[in-house]
C-alpha atoms as a PDB file:
ATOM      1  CA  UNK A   1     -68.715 -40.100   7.688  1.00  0.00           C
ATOM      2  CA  UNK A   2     -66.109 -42.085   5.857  1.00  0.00           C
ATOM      3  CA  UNK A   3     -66.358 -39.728   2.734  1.00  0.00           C
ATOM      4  CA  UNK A   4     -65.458 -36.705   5.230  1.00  0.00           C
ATOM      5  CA  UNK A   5     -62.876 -38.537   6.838  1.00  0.00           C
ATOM      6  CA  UNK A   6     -61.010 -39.130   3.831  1.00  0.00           C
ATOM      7  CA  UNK A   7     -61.905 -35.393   2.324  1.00  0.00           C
ATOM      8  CA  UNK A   8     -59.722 -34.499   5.566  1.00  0.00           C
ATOM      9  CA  UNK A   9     -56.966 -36.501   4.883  1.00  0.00           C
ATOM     10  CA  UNK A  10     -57.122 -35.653   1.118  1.00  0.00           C
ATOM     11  CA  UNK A  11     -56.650 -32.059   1.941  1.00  0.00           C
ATOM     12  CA  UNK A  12     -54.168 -32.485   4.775  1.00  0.00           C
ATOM     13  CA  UNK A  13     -51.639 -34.310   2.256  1.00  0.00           C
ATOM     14  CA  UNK A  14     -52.248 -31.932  -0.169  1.00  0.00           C
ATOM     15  CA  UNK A  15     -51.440 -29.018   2.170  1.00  0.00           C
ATOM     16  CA  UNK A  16     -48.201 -31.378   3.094  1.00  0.00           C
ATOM     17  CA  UNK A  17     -47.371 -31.204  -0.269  1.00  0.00           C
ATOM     18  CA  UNK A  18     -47.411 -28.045  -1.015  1.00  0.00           C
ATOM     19  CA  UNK A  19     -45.221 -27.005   1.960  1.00  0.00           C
ATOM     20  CA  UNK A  20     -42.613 -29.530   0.937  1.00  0.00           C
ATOM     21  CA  UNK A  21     -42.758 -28.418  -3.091  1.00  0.00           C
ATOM     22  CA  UNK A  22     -42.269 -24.244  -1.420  1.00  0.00           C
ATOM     23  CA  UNK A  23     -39.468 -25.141   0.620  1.00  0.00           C
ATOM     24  CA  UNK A  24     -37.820 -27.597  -2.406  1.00  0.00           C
ATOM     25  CA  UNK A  25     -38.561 -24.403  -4.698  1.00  0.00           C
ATOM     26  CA  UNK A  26     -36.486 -22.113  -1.932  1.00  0.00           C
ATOM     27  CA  UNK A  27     -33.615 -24.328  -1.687  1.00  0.00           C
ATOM     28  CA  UNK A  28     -33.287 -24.678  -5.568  1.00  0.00           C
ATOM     29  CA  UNK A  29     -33.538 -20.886  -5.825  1.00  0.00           C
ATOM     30  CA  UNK A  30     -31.771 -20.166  -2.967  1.00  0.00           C
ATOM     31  CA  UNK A  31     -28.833 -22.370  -3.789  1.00  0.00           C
ATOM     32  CA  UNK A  32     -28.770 -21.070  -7.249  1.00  0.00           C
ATOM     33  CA  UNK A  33     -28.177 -17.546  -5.926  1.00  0.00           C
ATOM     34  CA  UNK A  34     -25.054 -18.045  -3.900  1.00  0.00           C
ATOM     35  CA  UNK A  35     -23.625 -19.967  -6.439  1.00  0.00           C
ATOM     36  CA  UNK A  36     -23.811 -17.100  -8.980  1.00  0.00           C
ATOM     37  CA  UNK A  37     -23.234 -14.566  -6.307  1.00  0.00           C
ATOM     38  CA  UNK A  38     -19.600 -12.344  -6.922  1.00  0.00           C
ATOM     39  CA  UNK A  39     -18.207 -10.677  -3.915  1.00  0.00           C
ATOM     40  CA  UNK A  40     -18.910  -6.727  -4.393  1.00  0.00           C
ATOM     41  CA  UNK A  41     -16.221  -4.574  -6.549  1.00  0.00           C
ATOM     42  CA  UNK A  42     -13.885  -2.985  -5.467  1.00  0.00           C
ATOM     43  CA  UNK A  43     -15.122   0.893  -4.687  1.00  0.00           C
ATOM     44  CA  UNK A  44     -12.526   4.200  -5.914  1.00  0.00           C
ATOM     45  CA  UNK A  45     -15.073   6.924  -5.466  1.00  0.00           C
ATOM     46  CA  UNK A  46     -12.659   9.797  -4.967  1.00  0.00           C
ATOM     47  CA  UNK A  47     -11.193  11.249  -8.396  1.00  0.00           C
ATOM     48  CA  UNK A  48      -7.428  13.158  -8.045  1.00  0.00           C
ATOM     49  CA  UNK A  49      -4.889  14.743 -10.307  1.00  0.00           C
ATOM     50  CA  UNK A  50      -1.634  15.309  -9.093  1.00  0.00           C
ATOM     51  CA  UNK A  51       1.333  16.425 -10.923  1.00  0.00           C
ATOM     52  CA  UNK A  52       5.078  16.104 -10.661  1.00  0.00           C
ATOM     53  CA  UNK A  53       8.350  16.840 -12.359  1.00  0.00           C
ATOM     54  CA  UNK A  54      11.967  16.384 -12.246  1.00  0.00           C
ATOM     55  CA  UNK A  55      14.915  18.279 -13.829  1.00  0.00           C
ATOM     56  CA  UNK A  56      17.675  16.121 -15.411  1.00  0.00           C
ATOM     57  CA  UNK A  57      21.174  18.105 -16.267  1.00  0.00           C
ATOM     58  CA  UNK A  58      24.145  16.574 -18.278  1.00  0.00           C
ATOM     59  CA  UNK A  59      26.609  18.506 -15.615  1.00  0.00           C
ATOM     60  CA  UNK A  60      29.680  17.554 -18.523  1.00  0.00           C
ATOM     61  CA  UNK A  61      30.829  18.569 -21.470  1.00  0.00           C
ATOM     62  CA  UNK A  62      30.195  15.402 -23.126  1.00  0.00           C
ATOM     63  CA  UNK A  63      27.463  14.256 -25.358  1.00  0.00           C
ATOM     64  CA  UNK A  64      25.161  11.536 -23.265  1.00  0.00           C
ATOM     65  CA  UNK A  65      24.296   9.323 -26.652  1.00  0.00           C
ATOM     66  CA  UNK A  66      21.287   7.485 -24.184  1.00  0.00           C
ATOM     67  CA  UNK A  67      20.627   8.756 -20.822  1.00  0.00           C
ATOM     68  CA  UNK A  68      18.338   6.819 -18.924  1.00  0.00           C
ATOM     69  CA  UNK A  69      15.956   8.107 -15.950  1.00  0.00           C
ATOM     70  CA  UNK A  70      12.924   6.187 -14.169  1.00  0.00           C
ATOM     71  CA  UNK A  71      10.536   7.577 -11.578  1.00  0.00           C
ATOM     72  CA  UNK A  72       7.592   6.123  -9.634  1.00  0.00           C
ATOM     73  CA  UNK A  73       4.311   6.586 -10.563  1.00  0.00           C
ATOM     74  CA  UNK A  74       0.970   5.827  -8.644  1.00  0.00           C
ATOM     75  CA  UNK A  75       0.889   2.437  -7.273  1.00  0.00           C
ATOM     76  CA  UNK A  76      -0.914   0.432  -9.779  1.00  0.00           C
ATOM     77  CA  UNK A  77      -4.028  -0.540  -6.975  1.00  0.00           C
ATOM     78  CA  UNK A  78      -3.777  -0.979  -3.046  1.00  0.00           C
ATOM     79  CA  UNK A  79      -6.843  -1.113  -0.725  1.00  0.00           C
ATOM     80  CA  UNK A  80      -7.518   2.850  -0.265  1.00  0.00           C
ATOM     81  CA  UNK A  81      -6.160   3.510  -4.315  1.00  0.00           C
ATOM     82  CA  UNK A  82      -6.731   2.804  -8.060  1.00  0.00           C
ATOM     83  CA  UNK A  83      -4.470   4.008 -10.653  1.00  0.00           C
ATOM     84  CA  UNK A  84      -5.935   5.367 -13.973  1.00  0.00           C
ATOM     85  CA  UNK A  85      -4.106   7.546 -16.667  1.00  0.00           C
ATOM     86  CA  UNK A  86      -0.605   8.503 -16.217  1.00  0.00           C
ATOM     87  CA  UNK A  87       0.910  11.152 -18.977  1.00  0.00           C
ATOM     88  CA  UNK A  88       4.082  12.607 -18.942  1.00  0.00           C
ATOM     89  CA  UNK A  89       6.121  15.582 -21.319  1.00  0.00           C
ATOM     90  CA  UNK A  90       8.224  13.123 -22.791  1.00  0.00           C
ATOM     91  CA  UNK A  91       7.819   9.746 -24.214  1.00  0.00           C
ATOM     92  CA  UNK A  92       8.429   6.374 -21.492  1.00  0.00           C
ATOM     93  CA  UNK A  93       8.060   3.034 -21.066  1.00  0.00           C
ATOM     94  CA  UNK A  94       6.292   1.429 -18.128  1.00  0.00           C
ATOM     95  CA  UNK A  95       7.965  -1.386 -16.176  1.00  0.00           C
ATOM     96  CA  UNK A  96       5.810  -2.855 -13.260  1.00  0.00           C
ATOM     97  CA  UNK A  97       6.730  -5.225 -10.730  1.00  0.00           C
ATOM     98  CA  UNK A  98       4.397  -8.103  -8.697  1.00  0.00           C
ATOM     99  CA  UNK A  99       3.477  -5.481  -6.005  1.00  0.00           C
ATOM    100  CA  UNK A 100       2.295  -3.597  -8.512  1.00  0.00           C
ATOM    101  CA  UNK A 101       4.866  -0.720  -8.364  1.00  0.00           C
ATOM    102  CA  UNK A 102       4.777   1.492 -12.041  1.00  0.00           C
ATOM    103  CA  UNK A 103       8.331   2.637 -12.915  1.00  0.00           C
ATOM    104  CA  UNK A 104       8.336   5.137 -16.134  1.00  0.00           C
ATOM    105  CA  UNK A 105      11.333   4.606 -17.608  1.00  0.00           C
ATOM    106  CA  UNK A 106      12.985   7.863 -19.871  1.00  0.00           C
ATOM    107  CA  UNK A 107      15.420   7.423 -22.346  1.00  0.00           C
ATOM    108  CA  UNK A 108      16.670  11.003 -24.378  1.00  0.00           C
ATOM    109  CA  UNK A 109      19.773  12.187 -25.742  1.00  0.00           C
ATOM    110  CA  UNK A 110      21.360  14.946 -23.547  1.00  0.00           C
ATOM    111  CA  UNK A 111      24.322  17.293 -24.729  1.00  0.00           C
ATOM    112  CA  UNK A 112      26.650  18.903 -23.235  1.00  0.00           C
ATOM    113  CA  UNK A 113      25.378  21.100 -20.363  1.00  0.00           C
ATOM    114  CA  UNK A 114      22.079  20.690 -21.836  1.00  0.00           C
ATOM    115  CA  UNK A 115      18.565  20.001 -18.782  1.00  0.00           C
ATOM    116  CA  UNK A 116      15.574  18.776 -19.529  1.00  0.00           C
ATOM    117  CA  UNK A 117      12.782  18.763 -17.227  1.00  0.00           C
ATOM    118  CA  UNK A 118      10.087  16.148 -17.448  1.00  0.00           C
ATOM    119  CA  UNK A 119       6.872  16.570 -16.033  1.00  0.00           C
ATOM    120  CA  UNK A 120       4.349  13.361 -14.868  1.00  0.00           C
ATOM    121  CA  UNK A 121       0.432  14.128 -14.406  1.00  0.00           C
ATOM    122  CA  UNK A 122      -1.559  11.064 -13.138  1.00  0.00           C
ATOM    123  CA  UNK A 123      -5.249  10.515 -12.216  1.00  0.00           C
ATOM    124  CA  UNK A 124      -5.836   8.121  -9.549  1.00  0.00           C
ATOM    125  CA  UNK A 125      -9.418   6.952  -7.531  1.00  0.00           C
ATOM    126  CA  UNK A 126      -9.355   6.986  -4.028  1.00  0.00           C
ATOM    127  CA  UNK A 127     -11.617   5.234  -1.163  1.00  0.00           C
ATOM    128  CA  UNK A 128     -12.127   6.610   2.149  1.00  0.00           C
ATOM    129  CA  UNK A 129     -13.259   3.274   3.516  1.00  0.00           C
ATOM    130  CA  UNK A 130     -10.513   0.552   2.035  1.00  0.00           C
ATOM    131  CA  UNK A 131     -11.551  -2.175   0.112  1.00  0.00           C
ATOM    132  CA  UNK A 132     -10.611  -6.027   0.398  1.00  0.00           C
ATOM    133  CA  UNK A 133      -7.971  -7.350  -1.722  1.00  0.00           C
ATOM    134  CA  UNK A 134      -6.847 -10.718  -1.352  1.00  0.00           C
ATOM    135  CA  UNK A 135      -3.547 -11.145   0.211  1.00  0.00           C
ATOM    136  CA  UNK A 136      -1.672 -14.136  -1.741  1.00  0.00           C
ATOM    137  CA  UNK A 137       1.270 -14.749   0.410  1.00  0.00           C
ATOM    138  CA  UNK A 138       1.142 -13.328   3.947  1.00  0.00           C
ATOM    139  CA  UNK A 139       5.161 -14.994   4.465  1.00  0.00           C
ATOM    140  CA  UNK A 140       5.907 -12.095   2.364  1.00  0.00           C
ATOM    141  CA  UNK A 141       5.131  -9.595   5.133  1.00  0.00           C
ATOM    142  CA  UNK A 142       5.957 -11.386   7.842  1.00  0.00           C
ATOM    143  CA  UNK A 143       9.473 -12.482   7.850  1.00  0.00           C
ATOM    144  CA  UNK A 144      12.339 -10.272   9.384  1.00  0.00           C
ATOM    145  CA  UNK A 145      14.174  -8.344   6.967  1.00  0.00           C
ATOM    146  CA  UNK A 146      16.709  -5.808   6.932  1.00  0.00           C
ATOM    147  CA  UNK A 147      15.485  -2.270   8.255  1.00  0.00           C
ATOM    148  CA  UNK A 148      12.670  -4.427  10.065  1.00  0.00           C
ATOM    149  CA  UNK A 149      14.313  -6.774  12.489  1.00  0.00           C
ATOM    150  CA  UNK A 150      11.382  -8.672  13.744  1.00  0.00           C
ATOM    151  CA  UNK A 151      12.749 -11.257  15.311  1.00  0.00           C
ATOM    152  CA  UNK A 152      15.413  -9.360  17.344  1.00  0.00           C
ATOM    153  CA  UNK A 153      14.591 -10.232  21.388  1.00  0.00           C
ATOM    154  CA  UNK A 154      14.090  -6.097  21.865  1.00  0.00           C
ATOM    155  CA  UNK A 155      11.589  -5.799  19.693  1.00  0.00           C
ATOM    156  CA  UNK A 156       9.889  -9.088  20.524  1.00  0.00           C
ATOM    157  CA  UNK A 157      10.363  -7.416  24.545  1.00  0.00           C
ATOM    158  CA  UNK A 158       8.899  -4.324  23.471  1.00  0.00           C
ATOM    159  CA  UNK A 159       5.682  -6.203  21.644  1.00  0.00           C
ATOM    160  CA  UNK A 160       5.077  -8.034  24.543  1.00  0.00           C
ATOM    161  CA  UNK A 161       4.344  -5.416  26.472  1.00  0.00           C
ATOM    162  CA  UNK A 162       1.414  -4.557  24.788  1.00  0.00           C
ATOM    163  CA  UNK A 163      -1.235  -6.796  26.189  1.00  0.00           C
ATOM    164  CA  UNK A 164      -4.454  -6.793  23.544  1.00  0.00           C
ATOM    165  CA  UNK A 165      -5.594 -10.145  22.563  1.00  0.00           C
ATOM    166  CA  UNK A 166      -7.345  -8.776  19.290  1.00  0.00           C
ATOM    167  CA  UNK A 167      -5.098  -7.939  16.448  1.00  0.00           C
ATOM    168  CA  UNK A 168      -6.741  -4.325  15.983  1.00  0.00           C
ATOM    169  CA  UNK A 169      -6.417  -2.822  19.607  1.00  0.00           C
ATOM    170  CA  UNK A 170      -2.889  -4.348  19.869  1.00  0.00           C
ATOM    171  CA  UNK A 171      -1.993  -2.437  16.587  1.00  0.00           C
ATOM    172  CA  UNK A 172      -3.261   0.727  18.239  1.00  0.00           C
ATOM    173  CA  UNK A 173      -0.785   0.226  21.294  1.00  0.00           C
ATOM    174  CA  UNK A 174       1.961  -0.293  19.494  1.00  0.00           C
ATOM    175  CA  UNK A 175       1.100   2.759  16.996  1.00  0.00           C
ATOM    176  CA  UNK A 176       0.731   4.889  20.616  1.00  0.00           C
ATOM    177  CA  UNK A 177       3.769   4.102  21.842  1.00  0.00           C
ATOM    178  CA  UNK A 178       6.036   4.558  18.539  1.00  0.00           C
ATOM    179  CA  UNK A 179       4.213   8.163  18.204  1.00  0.00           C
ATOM    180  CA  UNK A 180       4.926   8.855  21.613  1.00  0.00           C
ATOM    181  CA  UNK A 181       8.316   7.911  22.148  1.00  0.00           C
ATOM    182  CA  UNK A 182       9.892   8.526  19.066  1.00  0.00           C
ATOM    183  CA  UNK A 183      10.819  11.906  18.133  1.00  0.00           C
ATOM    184  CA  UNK A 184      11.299  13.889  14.946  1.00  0.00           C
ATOM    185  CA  UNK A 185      14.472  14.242  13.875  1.00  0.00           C
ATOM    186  CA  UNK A 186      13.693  16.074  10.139  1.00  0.00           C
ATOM    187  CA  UNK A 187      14.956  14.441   7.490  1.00  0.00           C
ATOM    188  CA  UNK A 188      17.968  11.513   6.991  1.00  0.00           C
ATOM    189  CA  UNK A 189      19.060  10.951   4.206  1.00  0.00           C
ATOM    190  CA  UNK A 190      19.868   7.194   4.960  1.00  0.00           C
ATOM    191  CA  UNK A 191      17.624   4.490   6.171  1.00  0.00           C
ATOM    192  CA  UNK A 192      18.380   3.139   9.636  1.00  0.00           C
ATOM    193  CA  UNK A 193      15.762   1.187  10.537  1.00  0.00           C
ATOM    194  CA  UNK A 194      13.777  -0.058  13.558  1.00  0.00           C
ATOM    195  CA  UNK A 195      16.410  -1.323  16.077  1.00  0.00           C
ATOM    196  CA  UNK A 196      17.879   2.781  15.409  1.00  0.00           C
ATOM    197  CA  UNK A 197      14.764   4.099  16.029  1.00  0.00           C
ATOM    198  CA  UNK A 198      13.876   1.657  19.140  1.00  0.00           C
ATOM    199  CA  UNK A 199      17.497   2.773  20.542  1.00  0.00           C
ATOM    200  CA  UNK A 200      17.382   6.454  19.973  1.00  0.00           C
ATOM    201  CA  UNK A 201      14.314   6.800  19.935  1.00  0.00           C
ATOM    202  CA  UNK A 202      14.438   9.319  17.073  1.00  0.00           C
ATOM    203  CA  UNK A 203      14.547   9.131  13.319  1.00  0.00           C
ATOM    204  CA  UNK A 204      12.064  10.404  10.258  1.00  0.00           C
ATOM    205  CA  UNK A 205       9.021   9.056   8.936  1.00  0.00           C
ATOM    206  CA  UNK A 206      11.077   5.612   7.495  1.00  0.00           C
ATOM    207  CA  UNK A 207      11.858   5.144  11.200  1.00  0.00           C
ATOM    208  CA  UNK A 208       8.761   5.530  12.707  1.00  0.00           C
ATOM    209  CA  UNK A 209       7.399   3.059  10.143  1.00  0.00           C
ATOM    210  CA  UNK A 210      10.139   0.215  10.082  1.00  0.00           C
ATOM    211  CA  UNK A 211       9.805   0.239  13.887  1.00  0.00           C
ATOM    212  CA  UNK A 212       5.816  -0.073  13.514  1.00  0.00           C
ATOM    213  CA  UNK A 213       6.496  -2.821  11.101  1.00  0.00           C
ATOM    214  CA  UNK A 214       8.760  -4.851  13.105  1.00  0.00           C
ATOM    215  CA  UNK A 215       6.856  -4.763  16.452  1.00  0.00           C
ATOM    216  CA  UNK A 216       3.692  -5.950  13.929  1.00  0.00           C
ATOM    217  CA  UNK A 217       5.630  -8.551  12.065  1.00  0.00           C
ATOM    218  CA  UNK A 218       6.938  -9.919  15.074  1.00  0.00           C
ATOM    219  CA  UNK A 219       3.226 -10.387  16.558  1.00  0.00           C
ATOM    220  CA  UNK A 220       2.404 -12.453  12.785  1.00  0.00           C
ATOM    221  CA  UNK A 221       0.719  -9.491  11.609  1.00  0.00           C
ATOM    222  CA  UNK A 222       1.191  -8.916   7.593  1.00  0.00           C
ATOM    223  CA  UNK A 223       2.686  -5.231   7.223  1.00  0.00           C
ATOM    224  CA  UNK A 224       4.535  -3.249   4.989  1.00  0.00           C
ATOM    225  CA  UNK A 225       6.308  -0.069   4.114  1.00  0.00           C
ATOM    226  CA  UNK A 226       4.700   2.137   1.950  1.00  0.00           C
ATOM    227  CA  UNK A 227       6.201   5.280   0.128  1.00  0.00           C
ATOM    228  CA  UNK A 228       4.092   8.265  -1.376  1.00  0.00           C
ATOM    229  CA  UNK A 229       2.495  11.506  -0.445  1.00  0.00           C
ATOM    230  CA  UNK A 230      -0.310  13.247   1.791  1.00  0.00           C
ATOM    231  CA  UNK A 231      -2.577  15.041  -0.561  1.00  0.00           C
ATOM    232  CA  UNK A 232      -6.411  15.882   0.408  1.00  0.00           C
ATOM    233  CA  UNK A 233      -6.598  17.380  -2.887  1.00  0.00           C
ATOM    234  CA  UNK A 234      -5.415  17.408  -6.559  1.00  0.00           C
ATOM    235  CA  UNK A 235      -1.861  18.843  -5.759  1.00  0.00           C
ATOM    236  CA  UNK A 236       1.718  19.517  -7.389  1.00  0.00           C
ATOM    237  CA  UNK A 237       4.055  17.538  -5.467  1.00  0.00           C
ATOM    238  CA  UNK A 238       7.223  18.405  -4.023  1.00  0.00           C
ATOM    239  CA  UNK A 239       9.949  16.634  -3.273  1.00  0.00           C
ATOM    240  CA  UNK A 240      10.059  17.665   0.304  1.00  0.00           C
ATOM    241  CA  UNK A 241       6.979  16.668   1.037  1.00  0.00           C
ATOM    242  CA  UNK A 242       7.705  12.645   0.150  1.00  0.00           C
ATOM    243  CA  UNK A 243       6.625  10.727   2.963  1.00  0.00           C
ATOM    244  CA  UNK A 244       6.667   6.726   4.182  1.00  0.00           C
ATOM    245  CA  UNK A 245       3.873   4.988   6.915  1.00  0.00           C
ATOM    246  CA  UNK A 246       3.080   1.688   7.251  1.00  0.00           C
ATOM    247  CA  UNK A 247       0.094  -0.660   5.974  1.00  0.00           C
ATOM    248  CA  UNK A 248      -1.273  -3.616   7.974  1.00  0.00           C
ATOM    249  CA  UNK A 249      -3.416  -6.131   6.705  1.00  0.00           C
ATOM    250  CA  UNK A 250      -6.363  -7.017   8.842  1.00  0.00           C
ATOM    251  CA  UNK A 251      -9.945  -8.171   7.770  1.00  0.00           C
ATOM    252  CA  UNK A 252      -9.046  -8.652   4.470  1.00  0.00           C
ATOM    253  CA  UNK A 253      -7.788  -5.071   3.643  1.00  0.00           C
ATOM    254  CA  UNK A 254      -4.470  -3.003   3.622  1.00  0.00           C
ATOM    255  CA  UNK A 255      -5.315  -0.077   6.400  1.00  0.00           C
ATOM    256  CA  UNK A 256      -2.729   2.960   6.954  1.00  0.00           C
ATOM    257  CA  UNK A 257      -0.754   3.389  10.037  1.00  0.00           C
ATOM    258  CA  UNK A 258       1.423   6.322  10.104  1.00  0.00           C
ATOM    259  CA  UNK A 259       2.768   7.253  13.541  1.00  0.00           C
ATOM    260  CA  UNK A 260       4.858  10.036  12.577  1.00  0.00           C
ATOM    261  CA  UNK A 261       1.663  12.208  11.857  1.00  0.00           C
ATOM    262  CA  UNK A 262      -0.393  10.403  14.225  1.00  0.00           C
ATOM    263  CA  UNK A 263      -2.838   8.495  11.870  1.00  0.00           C
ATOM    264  CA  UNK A 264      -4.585   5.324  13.022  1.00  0.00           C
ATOM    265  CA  UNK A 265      -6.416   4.154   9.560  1.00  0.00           C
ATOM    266  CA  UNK A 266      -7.928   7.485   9.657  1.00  0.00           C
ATOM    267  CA  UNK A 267      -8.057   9.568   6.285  1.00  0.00           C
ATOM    268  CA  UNK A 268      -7.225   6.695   4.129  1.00  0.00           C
ATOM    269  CA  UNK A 269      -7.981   8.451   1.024  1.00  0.00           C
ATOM    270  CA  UNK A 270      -5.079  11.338   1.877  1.00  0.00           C
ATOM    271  CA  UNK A 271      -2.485   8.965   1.365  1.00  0.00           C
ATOM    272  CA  UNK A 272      -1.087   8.509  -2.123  1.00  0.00           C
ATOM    273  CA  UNK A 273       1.122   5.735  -2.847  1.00  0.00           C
ATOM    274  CA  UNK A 274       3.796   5.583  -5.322  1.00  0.00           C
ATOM    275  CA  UNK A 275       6.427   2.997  -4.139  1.00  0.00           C
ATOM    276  CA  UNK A 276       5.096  -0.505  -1.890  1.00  0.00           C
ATOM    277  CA  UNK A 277       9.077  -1.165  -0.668  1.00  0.00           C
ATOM    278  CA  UNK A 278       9.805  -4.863  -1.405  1.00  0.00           C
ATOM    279  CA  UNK A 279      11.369  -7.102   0.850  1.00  0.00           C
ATOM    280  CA  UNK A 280      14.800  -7.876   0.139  1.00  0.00           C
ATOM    281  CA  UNK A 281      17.250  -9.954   1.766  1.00  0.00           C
ATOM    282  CA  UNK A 282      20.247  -7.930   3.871  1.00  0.00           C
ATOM    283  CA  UNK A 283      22.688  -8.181   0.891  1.00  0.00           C
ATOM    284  CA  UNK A 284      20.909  -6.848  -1.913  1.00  0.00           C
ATOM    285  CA  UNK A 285      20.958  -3.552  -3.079  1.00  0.00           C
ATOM    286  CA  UNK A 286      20.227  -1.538  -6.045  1.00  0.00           C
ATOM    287  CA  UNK A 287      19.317   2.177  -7.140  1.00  0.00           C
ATOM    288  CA  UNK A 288      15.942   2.334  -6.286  1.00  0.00           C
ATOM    289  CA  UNK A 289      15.942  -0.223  -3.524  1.00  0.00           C
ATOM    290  CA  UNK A 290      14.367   1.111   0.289  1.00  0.00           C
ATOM    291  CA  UNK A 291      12.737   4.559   0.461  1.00  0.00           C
ATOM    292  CA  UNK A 292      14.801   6.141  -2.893  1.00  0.00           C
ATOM    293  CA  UNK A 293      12.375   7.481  -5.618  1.00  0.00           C
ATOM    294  CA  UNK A 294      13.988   7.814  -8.554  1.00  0.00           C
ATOM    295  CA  UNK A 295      16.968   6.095 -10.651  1.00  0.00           C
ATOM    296  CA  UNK A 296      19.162   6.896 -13.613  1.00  0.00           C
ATOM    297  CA  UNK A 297      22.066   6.015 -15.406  1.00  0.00           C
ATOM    298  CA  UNK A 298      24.771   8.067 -17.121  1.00  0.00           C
ATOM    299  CA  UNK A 299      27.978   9.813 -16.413  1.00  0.00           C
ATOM    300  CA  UNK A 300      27.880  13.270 -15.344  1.00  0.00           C
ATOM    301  CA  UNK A 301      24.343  13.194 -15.347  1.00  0.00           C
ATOM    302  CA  UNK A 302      22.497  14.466 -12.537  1.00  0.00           C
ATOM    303  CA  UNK A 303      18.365  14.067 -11.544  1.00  0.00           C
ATOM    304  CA  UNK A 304      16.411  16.041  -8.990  1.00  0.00           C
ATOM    305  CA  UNK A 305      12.652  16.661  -8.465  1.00  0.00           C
ATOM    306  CA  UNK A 306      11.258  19.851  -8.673  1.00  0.00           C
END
C-alpha cells in the first residue's frame, strides 16, 4: 500500500515537472522571438515610368558662360511611393533635402538664342495600401504657417463644427465640406491660401488643400501639402496637369486627401509626388518655395515644361 502510494506521488511530481519545464521552454522561446522580431518592410508593389521635359532658351544675344536650372524629381519615399532610377538627357547633380525632396540640378553653357530641352525619365514603386513610416517630429505639421493659418478663430469656428470624436471620420467631414463648398476656379498662378479659400470659397487645387490642412492642423492632426501628379499609368507629364492635395498622418501612415477631385485615401497609388512643400515661416521666400516646380538662374534665360 505504501509502495503504491508513493508510485502515485512519484508520478504526479513528475507530471508537475514536466508541465513547468514546457511552459519554461515556451517562455524562453517565446521571448526569444519578439526580441528578434523586425516590424514588416515597407511594400512598393506597383512599378511606373513616367517621363518629363522642359525647354530652356537663352532669349539674349549674350553668351550664358553657366546657366543653371533644377527641377523636381520623384519624392525620394512617402507612405504610398518609393523612388528608384531617375535618368535624364543631360548630365545633373542631385540635391535632397530632410523631407526627402530630389532636386536635379543642370548646369550647361547656352549661347546666344540657343534652347536646349532636357528630358527626365524616372521609375518609381507604388502601394495601393500605404505603408507606415515613422513620423519624427509631428510639431512640424502642426504649427500654423503661412498659406495654412491654423490658429486663426475662423478656421478653429469652422473645425468645430464638425462633431466626430475619432480622428478618421472627423477628417472625412472636413474633406466633405471643403469639396462641397469650394469651387473651381481653374488655375492661379499665385498661392492664396486657406483663409482665401474659406472667404471666397473658391480657388485651385493649392486652395482646396491649404484649407484642408488648416482645419486638420488646427484639430492637432499632422498634415501636409503635397505637390505631384495623377497618373494610373506610366505617363508623359504635362505641365498642365501638375496638381497639389493634402496628406494626413493617422495610424502610423501618410494617407491622401484631395478634395478638389474628391479623393478620401482612395487610389493612393495614382498619386505621384514630386515636391512635399516645407514649412516656412511668413518671411521667407525663395525660387522654389510653395507650389513652384522648377528654378533657374541666369539673365535672359527663360525655363518652361513641355
Amino acid at each position: 500500500m505504501t509502495d503504491a502510494v508513493n508510485r502515485q506521488k512519484l508520478v504526479l511530481a513528475l507530471v508537475v515537472v514536466s508541465i513547468a519545464l514546457a511552459a519554461l521552454l515556451y517562455s524562453v522561446f517565446t521571448s526569444k522571438d519578439q526580441q528578434t522580431a523586425e516590424p514588416a518592410a515597407a511594400v512598393y508593389p506597383h512599378k511606373r515610368t513616367i517621363r518629363y521635359s522642359f525647354t530652356i532658351q537663352n532669349k539674349t544675344n549674350q553668351y550664358i558662360e553657366e546657366a543653371e536650372f533644377r527641377a523636381y524629381a520623384p519624392v525620394q519615399q512617402t507612405s504610398s511611393q518609393r523612388a528608384q532610377a531617375i535618368s535624364a538627357s543631360h548630365d545633373f547633380t542631385t540635391s535632397v533635402d530632410e523631407l526627402g525632396n530630389q532636386q536635379l540640378v543642370f548646369r550647361f553653357a547656352l549661347a546666344p538664342l540657343a534652347t536646349r530641352v532636357v528630358t527626365i525619365t524616372a521609375e518609381i514603386d507604388l502601394a495601393q495600401k500605404p505603408n507606415q513610416l515613422t513620423l519624427e517630429d509631428p510639431q512640424d505639421y502642426l504649427r500654423p504657417r503661412k498659406y495654412i493659418e491654423s490658429d486663426h478663430s475662423r478656421i478653429i469656428a469652422l473645425a468645430g463644427q464638425f462633431a466626430d470624436a475619432e480622428a478618421e471620420p472627423w477628417l472625412e467631414s472636413a474633406f466633405d465640406w471643403v469639396a462641397e463648398n469650394v469651387q473651381y476656379a481653374g488655375y492661379i498662378e499665385d498661392d492664396r491660401g486657406a483663409l482665401y479659400a474659406l472667404d471666397h470659397k473658391s480657388g485651385d487645387c493649392t486652395e482646396y488643400m491649404y484649407l484642408f490642412a488648416a482645419l486638420a492642423r488646427s484639430r492637432q492632426i499632422p498634415t501636409r501639402g503635397v505637390g505631384g501628379f495623377v497618373v494610373s499609368e506610366d505617363a508623359i507629364l504635362k505641365a498642365r496637369e501638375f496638381h497639389n492635395w493634402a496628406e494626413v498622418y493617422v495610424d502610423g501612415r501618410w494617407r491622401v486627401v484631395d478634395p478638389q477631385n474628391k479623393q478620401f485615401m482612395q487610389q493612393e497609388d495614382h498619386y505621384l509626388a514630386l515636391r512635399i512643400l516645407a514649412d516656412r515661416d511668413a518671411s521667407e521666400d525663395s525660387a522654389t518655395e510653395n507650389t513652384h516646380r522648377i528654378s533657374y538662374v541666369g539673365d535672359g534665360l527663360s525655363v518652361r515644361m513641355n
